[in-house]
Protein backbone atom coordinates (compact mmCIF):
# COMPACT_ATOMS: atom_id res chain seq x y z
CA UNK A 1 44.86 126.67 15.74
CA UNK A 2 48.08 124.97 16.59
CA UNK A 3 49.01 123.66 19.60
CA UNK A 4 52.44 121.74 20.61
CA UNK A 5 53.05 119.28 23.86
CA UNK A 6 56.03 117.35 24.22
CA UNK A 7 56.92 113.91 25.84
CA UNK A 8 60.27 112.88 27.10
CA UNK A 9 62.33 109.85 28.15
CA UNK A 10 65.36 108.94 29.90
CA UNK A 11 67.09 105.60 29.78
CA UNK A 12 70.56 104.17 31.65
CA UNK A 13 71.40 100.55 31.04
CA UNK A 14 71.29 98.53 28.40
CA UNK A 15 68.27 97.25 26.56
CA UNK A 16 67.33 93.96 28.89
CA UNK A 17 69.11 95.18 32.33
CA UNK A 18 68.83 98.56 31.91
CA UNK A 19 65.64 101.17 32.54
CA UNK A 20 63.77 104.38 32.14
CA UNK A 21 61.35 107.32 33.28
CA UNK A 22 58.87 108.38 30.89
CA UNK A 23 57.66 112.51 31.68
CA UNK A 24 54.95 114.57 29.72
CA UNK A 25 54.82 118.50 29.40
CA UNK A 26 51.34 118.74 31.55
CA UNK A 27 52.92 116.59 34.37
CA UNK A 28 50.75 113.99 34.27
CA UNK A 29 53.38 111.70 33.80
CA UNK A 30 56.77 112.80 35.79
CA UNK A 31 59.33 110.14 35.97
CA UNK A 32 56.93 107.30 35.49
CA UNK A 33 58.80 103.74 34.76
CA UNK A 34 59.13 101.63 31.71
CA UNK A 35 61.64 99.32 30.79
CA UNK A 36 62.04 95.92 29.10
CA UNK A 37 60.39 94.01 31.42
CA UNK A 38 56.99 96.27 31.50
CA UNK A 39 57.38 96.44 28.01
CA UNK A 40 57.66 92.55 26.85
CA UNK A 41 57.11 90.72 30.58
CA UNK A 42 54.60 91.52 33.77
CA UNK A 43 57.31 94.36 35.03
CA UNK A 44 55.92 97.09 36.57
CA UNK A 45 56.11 100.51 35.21
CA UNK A 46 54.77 101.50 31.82
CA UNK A 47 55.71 100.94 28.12
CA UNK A 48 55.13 102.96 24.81
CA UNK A 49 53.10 100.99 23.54
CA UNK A 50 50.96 101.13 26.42
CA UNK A 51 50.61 105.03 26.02
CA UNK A 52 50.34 104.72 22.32
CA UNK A 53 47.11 102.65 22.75
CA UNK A 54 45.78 105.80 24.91
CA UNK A 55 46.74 108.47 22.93
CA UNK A 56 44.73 106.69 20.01
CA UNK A 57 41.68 105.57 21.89
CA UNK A 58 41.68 109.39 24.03
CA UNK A 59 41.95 110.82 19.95
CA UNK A 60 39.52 108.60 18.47
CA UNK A 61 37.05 109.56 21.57
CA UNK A 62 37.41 113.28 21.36
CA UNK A 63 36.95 112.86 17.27
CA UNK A 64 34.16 110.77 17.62
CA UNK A 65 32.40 113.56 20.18
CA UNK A 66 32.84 116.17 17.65
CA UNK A 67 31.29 114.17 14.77
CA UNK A 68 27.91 113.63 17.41
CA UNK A 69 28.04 117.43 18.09
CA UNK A 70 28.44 118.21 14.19
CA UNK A 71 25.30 115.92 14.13
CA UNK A 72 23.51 117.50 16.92
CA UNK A 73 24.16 114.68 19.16
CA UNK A 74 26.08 114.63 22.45
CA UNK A 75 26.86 111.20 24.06
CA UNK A 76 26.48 110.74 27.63
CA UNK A 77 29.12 108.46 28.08
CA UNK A 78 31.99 107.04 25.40
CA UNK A 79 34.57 104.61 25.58
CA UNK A 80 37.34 103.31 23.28
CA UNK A 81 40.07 100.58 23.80
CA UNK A 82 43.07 100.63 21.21
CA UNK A 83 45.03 97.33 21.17
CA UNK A 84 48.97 97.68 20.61
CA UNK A 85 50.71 94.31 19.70
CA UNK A 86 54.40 94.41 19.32
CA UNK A 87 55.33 90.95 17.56
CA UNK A 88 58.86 89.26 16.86
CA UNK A 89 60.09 88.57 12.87
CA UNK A 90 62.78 86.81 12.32
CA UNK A 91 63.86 87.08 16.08
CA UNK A 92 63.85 90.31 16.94
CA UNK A 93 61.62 92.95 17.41
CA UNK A 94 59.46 94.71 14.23
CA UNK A 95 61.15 97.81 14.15
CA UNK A 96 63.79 97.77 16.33
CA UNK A 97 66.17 96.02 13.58
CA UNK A 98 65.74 94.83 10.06
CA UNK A 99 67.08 91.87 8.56
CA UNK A 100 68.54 91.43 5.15
């Protein structure tokens, strides 16, 4: 089985001033707002890592069902949180820019 969905982003501006609409395939997300200041302040709008922590806990979920079922078991109710920390070295931003 294969089975492709695709994500896409649009930014204007530059990295601090600027800002962005984040859109998935399904349409769940159409245009939705993320920038620097929801990513690293209280801005509103969203921020990858944000939907990176959901896509693992919603995988981790859905694996974890099939593992009960392959058991026999079927859970009435799961839930998963998935922490994303993005962290400064050597002032600036892990992965954004490496230092020498």
């Amino acid at each position: 089985m294969s089975s492709k969905h695709t994500g896409s982003a649009v930014w204007s501006g530059g990295l601090k001033d600027g800002g962005g609409r984040i859109s998935t395939q399904s349409g769940v997300l159409d245009g939705v707002e993320y920038g620097f200041h929801s990513r690293l302040e209280d801005g509103p709008g969203t921020n990858p890592e944000e939907l990176i922590g959901a896509a693992h806990a919603g995988c981790f979920t859905m694996a974890l069902s099939g593992i009960l079922a392959e058991a026999g078991l079927t859970a009435q109710n799961l839930s998963t949180t998935a922490t994303v920390t993005l962290e400064t070295r050597l002032e600036s931003w892990a992965g954004l820019r490496q230092n020498a």
